[in-house]
C-alpha atoms as a PDB file:
ATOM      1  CA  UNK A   1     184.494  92.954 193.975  1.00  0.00           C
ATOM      2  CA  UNK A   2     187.284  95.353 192.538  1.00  0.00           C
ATOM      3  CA  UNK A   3     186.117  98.145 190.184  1.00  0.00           C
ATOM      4  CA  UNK A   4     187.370  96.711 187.407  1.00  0.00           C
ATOM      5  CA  UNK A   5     185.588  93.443 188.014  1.00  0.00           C
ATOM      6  CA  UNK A   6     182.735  95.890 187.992  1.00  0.00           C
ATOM      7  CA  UNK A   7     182.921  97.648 185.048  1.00  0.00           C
ATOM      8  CA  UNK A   8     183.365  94.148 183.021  1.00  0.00           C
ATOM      9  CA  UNK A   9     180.864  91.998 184.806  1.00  0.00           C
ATOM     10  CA  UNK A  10     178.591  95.025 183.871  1.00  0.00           C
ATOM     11  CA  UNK A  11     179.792  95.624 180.239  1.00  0.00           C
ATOM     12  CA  UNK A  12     178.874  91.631 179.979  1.00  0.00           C
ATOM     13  CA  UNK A  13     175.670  91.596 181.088  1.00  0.00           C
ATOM     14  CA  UNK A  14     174.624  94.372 178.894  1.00  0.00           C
ATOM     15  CA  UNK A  15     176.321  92.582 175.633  1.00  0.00           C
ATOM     16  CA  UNK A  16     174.075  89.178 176.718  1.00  0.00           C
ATOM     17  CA  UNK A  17     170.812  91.546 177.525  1.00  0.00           C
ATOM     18  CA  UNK A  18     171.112  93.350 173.883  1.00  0.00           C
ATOM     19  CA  UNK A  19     171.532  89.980 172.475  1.00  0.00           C
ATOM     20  CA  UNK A  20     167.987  88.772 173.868  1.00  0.00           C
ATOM     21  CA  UNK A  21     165.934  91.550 172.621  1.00  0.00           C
ATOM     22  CA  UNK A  22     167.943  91.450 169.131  1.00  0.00           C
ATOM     23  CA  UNK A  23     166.653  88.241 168.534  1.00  0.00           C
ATOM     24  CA  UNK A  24     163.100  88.557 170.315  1.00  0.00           C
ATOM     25  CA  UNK A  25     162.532  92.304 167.816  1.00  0.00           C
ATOM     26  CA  UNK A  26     163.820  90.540 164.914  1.00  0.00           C
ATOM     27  CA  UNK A  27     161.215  87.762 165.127  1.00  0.00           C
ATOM     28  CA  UNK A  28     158.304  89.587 166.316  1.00  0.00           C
ATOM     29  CA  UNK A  29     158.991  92.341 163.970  1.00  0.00           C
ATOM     30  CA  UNK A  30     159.089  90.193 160.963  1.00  0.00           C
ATOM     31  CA  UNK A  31     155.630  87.924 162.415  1.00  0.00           C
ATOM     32  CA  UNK A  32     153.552  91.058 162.478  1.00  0.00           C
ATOM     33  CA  UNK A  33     154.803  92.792 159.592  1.00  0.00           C
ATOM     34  CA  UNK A  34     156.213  96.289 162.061  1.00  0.00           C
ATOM     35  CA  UNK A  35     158.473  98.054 160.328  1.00  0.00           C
ATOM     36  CA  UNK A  36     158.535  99.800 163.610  1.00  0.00           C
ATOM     37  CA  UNK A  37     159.404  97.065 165.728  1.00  0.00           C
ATOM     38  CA  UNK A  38     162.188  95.958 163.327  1.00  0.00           C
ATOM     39  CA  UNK A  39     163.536  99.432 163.204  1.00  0.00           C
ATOM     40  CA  UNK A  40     163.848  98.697 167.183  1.00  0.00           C
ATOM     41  CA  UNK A  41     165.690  95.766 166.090  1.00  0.00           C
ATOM     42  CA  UNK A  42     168.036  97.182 164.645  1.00  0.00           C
ATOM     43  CA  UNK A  43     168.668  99.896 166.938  1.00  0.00           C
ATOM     44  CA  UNK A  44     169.222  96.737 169.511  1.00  0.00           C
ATOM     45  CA  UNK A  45     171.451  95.753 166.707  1.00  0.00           C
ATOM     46  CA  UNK A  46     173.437  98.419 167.263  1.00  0.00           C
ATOM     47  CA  UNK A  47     173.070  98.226 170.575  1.00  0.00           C
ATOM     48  CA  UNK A  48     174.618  95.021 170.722  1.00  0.00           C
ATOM     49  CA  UNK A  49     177.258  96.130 168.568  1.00  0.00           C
ATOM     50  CA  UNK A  50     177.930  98.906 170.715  1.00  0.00           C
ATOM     51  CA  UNK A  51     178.292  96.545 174.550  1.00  0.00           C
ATOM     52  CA  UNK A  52     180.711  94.475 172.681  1.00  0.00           C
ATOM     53  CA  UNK A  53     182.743  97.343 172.040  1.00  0.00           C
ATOM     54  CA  UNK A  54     181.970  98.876 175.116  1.00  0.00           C
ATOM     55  CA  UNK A  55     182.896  95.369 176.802  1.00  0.00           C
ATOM     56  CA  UNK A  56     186.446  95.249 174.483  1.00  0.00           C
ATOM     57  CA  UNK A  57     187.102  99.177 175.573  1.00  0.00           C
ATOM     58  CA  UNK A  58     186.445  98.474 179.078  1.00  0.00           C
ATOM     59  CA  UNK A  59     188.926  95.492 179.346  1.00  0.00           C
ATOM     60  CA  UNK A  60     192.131  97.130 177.419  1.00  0.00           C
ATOM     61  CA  UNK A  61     191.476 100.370 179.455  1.00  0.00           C
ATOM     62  CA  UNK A  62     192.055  98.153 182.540  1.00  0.00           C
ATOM     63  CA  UNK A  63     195.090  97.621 181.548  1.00  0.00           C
ATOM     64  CA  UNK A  64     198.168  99.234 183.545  1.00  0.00           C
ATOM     65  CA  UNK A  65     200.528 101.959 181.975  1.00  0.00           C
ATOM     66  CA  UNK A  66     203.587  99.888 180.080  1.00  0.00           C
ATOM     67  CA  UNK A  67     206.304 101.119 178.208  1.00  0.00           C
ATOM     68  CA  UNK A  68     204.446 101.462 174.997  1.00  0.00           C
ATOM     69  CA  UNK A  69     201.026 103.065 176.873  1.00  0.00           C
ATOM     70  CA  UNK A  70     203.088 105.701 179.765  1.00  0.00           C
ATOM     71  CA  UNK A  71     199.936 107.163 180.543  1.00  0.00           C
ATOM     72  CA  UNK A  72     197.447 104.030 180.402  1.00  0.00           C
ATOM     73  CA  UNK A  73     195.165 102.826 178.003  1.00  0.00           C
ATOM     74  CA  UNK A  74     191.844 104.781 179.246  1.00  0.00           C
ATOM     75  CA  UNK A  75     191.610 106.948 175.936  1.00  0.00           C
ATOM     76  CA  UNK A  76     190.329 102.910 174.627  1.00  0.00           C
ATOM     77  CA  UNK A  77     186.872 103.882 176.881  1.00  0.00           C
ATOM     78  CA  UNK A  78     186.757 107.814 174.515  1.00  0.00           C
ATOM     79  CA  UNK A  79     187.275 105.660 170.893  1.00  0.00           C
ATOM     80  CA  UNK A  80     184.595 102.954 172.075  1.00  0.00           C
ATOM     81  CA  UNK A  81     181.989 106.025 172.820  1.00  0.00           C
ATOM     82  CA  UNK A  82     182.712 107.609 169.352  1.00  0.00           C
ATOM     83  CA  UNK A  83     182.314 104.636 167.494  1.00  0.00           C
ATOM     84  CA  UNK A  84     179.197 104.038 169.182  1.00  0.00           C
ATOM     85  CA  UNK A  85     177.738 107.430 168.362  1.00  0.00           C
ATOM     86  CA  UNK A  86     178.883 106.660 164.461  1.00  0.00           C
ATOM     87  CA  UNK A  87     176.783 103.437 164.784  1.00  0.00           C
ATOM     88  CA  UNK A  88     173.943 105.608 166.876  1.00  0.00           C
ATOM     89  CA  UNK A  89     173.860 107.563 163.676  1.00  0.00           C
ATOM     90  CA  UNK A  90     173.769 104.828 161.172  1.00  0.00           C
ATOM     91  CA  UNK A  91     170.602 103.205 162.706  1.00  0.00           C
ATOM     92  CA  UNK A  92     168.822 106.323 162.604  1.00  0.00           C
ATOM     93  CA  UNK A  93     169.530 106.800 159.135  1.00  0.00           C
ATOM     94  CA  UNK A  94     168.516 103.500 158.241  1.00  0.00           C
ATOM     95  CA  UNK A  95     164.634 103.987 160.535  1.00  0.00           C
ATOM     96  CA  UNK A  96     163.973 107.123 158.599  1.00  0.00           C
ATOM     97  CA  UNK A  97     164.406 105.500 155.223  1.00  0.00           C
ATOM     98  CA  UNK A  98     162.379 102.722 156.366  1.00  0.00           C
ATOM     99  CA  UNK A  99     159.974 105.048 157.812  1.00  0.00           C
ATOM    100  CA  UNK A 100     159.596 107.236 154.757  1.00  0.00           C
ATOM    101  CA  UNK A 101     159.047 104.070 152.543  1.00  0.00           C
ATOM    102  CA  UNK A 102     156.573 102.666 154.614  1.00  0.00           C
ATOM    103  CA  UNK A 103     154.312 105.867 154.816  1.00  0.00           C
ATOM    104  CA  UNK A 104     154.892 105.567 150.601  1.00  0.00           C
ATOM    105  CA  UNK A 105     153.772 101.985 150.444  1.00  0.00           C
ATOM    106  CA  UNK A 106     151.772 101.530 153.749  1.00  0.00           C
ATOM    107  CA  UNK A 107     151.708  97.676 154.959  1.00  0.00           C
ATOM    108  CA  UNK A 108     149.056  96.371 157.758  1.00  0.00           C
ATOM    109  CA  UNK A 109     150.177  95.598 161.070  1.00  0.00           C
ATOM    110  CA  UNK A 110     149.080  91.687 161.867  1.00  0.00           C
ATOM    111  CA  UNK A 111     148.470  90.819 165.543  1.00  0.00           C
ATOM    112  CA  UNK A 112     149.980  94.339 167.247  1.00  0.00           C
ATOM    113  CA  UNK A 113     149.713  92.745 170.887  1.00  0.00           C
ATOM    114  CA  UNK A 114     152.852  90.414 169.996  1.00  0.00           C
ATOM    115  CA  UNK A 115     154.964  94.292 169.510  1.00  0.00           C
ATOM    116  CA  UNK A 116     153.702  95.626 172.411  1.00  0.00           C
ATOM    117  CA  UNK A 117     154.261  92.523 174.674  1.00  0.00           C
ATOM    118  CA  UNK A 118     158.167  92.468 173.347  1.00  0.00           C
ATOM    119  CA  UNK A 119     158.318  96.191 173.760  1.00  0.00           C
ATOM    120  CA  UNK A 120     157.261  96.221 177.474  1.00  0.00           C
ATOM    121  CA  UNK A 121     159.557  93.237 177.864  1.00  0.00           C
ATOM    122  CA  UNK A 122     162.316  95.389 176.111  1.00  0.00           C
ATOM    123  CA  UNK A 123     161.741  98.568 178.127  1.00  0.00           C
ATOM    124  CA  UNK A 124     161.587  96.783 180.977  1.00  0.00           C
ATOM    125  CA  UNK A 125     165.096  94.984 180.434  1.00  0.00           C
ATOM    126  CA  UNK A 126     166.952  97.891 179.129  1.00  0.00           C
ATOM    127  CA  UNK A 127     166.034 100.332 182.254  1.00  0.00           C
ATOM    128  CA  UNK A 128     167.164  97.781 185.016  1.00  0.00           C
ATOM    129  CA  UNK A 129     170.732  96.936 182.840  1.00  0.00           C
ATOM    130  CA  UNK A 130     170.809 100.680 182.168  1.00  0.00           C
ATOM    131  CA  UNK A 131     170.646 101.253 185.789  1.00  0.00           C
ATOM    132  CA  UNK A 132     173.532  99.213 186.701  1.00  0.00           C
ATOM    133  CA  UNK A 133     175.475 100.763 183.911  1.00  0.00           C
ATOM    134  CA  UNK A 134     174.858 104.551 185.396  1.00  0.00           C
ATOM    135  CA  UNK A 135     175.897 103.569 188.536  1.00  0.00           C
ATOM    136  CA  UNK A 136     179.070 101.219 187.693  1.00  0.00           C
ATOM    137  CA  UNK A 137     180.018 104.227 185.115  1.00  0.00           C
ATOM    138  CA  UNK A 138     179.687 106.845 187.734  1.00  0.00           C
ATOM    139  CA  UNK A 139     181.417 105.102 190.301  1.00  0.00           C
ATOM    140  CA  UNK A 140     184.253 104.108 187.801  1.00  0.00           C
ATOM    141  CA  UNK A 141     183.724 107.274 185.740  1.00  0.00           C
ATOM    142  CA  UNK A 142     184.193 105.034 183.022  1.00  0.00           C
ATOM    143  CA  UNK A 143     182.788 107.007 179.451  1.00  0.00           C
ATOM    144  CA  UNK A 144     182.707 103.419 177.337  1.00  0.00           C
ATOM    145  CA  UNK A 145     179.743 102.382 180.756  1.00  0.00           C
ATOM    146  CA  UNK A 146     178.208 105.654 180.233  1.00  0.00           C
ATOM    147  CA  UNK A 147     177.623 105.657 176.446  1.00  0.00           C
ATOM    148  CA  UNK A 148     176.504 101.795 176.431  1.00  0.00           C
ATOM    149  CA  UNK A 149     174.163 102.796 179.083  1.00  0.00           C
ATOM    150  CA  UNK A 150     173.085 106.386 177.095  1.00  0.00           C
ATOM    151  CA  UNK A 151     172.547 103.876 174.359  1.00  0.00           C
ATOM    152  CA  UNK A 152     169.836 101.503 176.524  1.00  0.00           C
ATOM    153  CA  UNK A 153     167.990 104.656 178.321  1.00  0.00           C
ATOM    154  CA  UNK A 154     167.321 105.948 174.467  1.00  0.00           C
ATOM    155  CA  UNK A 155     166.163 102.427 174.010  1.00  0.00           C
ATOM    156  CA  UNK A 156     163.789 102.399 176.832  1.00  0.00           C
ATOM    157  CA  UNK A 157     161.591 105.671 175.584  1.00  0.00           C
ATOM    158  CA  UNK A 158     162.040 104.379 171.853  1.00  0.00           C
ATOM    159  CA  UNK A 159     160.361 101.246 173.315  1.00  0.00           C
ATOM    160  CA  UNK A 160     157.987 103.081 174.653  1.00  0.00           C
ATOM    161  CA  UNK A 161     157.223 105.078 171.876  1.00  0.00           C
ATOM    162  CA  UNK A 162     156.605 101.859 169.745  1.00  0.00           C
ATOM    163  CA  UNK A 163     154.363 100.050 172.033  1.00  0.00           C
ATOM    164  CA  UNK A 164     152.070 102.985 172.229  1.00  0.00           C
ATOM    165  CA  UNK A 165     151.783 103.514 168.784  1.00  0.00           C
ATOM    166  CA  UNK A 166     151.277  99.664 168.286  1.00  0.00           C
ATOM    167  CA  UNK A 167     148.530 100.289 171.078  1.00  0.00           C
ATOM    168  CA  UNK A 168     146.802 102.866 169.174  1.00  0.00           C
ATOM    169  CA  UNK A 169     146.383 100.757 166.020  1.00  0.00           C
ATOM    170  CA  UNK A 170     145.346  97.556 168.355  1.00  0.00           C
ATOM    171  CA  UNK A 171     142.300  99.742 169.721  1.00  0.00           C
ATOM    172  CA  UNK A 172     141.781 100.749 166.249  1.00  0.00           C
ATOM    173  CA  UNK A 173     141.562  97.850 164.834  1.00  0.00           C
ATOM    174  CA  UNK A 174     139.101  96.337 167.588  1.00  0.00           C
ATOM    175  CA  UNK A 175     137.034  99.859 167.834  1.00  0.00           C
ATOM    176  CA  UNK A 176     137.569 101.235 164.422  1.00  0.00           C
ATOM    177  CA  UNK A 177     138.434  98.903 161.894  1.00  0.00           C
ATOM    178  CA  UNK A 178     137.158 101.254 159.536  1.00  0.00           C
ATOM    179  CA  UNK A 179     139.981 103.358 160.016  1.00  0.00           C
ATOM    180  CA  UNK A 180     143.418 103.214 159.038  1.00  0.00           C
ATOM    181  CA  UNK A 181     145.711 103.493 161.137  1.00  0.00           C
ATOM    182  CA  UNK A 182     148.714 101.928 159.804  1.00  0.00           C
ATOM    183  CA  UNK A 183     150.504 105.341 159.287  1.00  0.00           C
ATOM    184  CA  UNK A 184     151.131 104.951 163.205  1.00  0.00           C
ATOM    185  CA  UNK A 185     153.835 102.725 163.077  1.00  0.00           C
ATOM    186  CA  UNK A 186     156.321 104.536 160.401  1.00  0.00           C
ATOM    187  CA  UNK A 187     155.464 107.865 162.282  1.00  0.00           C
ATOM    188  CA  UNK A 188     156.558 105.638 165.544  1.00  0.00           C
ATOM    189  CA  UNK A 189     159.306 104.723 163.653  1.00  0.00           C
ATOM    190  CA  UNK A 190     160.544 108.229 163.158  1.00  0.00           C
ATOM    191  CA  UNK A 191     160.527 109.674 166.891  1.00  0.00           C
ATOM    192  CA  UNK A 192     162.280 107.198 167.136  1.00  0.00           C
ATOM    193  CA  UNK A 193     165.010 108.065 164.856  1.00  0.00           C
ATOM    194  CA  UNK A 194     165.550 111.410 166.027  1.00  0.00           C
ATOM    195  CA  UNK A 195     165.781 110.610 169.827  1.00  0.00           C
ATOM    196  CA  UNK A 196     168.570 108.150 168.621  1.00  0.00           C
ATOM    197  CA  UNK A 197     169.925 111.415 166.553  1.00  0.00           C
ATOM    198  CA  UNK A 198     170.026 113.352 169.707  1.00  0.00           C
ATOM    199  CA  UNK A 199     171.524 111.085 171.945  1.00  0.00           C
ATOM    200  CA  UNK A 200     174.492 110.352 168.833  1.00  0.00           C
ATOM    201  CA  UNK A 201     174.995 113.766 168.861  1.00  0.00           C
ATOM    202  CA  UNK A 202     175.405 114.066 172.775  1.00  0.00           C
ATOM    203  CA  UNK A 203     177.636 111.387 172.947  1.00  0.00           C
ATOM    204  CA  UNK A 204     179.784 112.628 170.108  1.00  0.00           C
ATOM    205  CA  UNK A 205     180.395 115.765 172.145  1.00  0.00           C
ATOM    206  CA  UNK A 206     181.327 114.395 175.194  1.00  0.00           C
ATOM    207  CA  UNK A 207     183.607 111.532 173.558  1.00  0.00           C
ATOM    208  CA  UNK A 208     185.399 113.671 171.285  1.00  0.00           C
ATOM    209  CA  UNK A 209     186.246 116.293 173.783  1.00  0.00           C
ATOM    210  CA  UNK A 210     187.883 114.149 175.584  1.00  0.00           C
ATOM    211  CA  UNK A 211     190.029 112.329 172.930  1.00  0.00           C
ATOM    212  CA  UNK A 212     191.167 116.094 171.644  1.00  0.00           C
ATOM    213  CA  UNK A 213     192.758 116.646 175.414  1.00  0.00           C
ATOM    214  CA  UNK A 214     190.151 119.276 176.095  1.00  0.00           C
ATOM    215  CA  UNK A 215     190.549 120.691 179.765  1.00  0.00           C
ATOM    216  CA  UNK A 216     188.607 119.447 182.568  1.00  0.00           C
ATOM    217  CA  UNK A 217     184.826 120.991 183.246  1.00  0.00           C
ATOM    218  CA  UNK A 218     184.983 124.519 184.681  1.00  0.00           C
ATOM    219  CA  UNK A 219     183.647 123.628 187.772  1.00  0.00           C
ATOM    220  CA  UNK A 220     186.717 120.940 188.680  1.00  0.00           C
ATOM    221  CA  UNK A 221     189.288 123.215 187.979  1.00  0.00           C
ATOM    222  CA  UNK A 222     187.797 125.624 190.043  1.00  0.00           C
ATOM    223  CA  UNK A 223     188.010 122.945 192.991  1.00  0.00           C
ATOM    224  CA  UNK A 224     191.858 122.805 192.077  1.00  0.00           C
ATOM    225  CA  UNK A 225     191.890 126.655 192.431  1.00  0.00           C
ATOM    226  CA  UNK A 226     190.419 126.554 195.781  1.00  0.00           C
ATOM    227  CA  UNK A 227     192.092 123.319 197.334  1.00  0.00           C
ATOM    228  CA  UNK A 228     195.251 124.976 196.147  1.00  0.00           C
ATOM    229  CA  UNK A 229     194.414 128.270 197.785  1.00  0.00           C
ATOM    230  CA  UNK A 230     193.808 126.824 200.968  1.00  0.00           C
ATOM    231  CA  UNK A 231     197.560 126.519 201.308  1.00  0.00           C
ATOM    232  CA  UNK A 232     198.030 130.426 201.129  1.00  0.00           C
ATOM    233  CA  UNK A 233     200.053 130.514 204.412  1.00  0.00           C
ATOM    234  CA  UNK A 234     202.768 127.948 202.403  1.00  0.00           C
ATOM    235  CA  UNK A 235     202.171 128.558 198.423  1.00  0.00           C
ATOM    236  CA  UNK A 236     202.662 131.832 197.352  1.00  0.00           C
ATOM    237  CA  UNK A 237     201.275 131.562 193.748  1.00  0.00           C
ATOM    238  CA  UNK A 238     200.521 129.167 191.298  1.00  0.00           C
ATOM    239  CA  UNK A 239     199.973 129.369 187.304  1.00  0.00           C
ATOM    240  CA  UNK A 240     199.933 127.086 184.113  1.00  0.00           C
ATOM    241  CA  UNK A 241     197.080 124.697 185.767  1.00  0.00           C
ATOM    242  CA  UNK A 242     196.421 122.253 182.762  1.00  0.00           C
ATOM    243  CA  UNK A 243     194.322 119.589 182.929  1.00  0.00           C
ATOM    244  CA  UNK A 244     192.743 116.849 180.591  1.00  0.00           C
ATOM    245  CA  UNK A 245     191.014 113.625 181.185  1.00  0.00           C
ATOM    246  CA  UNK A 246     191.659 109.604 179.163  1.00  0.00           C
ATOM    247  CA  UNK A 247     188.985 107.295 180.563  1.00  0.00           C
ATOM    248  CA  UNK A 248     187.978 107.506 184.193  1.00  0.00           C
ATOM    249  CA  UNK A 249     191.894 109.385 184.915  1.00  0.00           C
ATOM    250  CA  UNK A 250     192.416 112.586 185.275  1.00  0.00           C
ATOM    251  CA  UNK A 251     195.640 114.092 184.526  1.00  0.00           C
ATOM    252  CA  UNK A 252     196.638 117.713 186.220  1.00  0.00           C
ATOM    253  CA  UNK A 253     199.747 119.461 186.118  1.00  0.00           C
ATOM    254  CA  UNK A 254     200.609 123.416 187.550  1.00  0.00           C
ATOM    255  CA  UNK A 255     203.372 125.236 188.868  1.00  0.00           C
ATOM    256  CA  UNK A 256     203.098 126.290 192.557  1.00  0.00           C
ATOM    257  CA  UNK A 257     205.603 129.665 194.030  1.00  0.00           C
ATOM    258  CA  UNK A 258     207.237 129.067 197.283  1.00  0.00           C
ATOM    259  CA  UNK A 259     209.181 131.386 200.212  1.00  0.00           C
ATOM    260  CA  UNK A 260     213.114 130.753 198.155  1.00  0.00           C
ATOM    261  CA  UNK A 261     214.229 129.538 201.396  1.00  0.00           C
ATOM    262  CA  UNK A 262     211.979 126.735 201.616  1.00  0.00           C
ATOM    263  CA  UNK A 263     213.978 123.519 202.122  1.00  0.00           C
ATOM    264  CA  UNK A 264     213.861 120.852 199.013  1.00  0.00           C
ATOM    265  CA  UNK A 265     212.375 118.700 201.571  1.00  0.00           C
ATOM    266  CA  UNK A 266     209.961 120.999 202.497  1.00  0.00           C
ATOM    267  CA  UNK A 267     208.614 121.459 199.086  1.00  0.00           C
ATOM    268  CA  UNK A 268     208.827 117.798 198.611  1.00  0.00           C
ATOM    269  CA  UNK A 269     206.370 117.222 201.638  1.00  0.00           C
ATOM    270  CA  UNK A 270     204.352 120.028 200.424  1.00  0.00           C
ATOM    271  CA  UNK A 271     203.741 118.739 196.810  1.00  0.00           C
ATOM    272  CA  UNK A 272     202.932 115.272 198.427  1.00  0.00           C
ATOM    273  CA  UNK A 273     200.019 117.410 200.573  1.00  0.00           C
ATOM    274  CA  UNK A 274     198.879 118.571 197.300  1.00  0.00           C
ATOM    275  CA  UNK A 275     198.746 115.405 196.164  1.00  0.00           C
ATOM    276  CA  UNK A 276     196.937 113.798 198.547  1.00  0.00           C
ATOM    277  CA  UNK A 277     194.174 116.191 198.714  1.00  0.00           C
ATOM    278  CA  UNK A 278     193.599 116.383 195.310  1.00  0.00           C
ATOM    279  CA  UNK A 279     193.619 112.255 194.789  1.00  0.00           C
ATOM    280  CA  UNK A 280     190.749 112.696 197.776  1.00  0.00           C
ATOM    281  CA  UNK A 281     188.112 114.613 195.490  1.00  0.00           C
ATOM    282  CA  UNK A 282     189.177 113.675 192.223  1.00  0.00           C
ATOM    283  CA  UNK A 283     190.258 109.716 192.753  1.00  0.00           C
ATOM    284  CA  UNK A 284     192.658 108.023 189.958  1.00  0.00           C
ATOM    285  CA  UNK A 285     194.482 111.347 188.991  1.00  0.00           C
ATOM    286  CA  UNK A 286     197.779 112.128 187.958  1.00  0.00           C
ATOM    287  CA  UNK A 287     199.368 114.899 189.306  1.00  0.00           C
ATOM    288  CA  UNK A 288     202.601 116.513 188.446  1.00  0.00           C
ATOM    289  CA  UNK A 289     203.438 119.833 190.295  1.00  0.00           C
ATOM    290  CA  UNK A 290     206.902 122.074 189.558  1.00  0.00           C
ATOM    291  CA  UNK A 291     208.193 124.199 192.507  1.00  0.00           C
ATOM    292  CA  UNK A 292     209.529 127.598 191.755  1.00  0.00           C
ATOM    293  CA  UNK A 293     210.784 130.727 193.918  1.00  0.00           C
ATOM    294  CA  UNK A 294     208.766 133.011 194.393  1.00  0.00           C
ATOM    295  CA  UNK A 295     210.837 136.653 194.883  1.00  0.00           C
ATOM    296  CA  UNK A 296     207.698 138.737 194.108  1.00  0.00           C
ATOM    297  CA  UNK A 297     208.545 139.722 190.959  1.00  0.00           C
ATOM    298  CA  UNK A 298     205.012 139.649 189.711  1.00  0.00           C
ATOM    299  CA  UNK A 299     205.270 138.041 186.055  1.00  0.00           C
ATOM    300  CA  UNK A 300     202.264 138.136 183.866  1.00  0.00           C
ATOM    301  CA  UNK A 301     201.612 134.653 184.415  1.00  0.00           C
ATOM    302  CA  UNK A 302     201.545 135.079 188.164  1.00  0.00           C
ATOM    303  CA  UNK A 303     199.165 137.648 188.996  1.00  0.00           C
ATOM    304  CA  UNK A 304     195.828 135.688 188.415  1.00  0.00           C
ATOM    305  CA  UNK A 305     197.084 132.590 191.306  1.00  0.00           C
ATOM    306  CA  UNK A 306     198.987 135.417 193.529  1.00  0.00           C
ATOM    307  CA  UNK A 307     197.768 134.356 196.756  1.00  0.00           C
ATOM    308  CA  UNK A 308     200.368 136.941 198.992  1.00  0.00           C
ATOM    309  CA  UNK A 309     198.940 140.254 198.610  1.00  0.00           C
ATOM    310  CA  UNK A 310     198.583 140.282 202.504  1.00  0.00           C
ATOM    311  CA  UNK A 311     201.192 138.427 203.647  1.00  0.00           C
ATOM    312  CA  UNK A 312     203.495 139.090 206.750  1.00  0.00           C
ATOM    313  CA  UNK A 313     206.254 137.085 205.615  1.00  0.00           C
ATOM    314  CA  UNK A 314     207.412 139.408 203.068  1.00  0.00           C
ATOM    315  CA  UNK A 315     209.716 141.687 203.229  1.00  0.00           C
ATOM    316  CA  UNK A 316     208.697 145.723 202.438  1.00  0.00           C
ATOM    317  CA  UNK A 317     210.373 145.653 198.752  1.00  0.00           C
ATOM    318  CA  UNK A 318     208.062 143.015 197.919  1.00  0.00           C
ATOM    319  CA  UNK A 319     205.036 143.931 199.429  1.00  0.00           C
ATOM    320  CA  UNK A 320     205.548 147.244 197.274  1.00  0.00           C
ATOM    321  CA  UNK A 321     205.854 144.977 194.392  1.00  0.00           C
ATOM    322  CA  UNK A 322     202.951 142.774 194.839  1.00  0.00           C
ATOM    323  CA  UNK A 323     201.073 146.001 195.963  1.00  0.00           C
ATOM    324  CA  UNK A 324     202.111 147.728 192.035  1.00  0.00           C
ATOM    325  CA  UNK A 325     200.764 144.663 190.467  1.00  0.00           C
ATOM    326  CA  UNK A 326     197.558 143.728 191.976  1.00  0.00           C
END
């Protein structure tokens, strides 16, 4: 099974998994009277909402680069993750009103075991599809995977949040049904809301980032640094590393400084080295590299990649140089 196969047949099952507990919250909700377990309905609502797109995102960034799309279609996967953070948002919103009315007007909760049987039932579901999303998503490095699975993991302690405050009012009302405990469920209802609020607000970071052509994390380009270091006894320098990532591709571009008398050939073969070594640690990447002379001249832009300060090929004129501009 190809990776793209993957990502889909993954994206699907999630969409037909959110479309189970949508239906089984909705009904339960509304037999008990949970405004709790409705809120969870919704957020499965949204949910749902959010593996479709995640499922449409996942097939057009699968798509190959055309005429129209010259470097792919994986910025689809960083639009699907930012609309699903706007609709992460919007169900929170719509729990805490719900929430806030129903401490106002307090309702009873009728036969809590039903909530807590479809909340273990939901838990249960969304950690084993979340599961296979994390790992599809990380082997793919697909974002659209990762926020659709983000979405279900939130889901899972939500759930869990619910069912034990449906618990406490079930042992209430069988050991204290002089006490109220009603109050239990909207205050449920409200954790709930802000976990969703801080995973929204995660996942709004990380999409975004990407879609504004933000750099790759520190710690890859440092990788870059050193894999392009490692070729000291060939490169001579190196500058104007930029990087930025659409999807699950990586795109990375820098100028390497060779000996002037390096064949074009030579340079050729060495840029396809580059290439090769790179595409090993960070799969799926496009790479452009420029060749340029390097006749120690020690620009600005050269001194933080110089990699000849001790290097026997150099004549005594440049060594001087390189040694007046460390």
């Amino acid at each position: 099974m190809n990776l793209q196969h993957q990502k889909t047949s993954v994206a699907l099952l999630s969409v037909l998994s959110n479309t189970f507990l949508v239906v089984g919250k909705i009904v339960i909700g509304l037999m008990i009277n949970s405004v709790a377990i409705i809120s969870e309905a919704i957020h499965s609502g949204m949910d749902l909402l959010a593996a479709i797109i995640a499922f449409i995102a996942v097939q057009i960034s699968g798509k190959p680069a055309d005429r129209s799309h010259p470097f792919g279609h994986g910025k689809a996967e960083n639009l699907s993750g930012a609309v699903e953070a706007l609709l992460i948002f919007t169900a929170a919103g719509w729990i805490i009103y719900e929430s806030i009315l129903k401490l106002i007007h307090p309702r009873h909760i009728d036969e809590p075991a039903w909530g807590i049987g479809i909340m273990f039932v939901s838990s249960a579901l969304n950690w084993i599809v979340s599961h296979l999303l994390f790992v599809v998503s990380n082997k793919t490095e697909s974002i659209a995977l990762e926020a659709d699975a983000w979405h279900l993991r939130t889901d899972v302690w939500t759930s869990i949040g619910v069912m034990f405050g449906l618990g406490i009012i079930w042992m209430g009302d069988r050991f204290l049904p002089t006490v109220n405990l009603n109050w239990v469920d909207p205050v449920a209802a409200l954790m709930v809301a802000v976990m969703i609020l801080k995973a929204a607000y995660d996942l709004t970071i990380k999409s975004v980032r990407d879609l504004l052509d933000a750099g790759l994390e520190p710690c890859e380009e440092e990788q870059l640094r050193i894999l392009i270091a490692s070729h000291d006894l060939q490169i001579r320098g190196f500058h104007n590393l930029r990087t930025r990532k659409s999807g699950g591709r990586r795109f990375i571009e820098f100028h390497i400084l060779v000996n002037p008398a390096m064949s074009v050939n030579r340079s050729h073969e060495l840029t396809d080295e580059l290439v090769v070594k790179i595409r090993e640690i960070m799969p799926a990447s496009l790479v452009t590299i420029h060749v340029e002379p390097c006749k120690a001249k020690c620009y600005p832009k050269c001194r933080a990649g110089c990699l000849v300060k001790n290097r026997a090929d150099l004549r005594p004129d440049q060594k001087k140089a390189v040694e007046n501009h460390p």
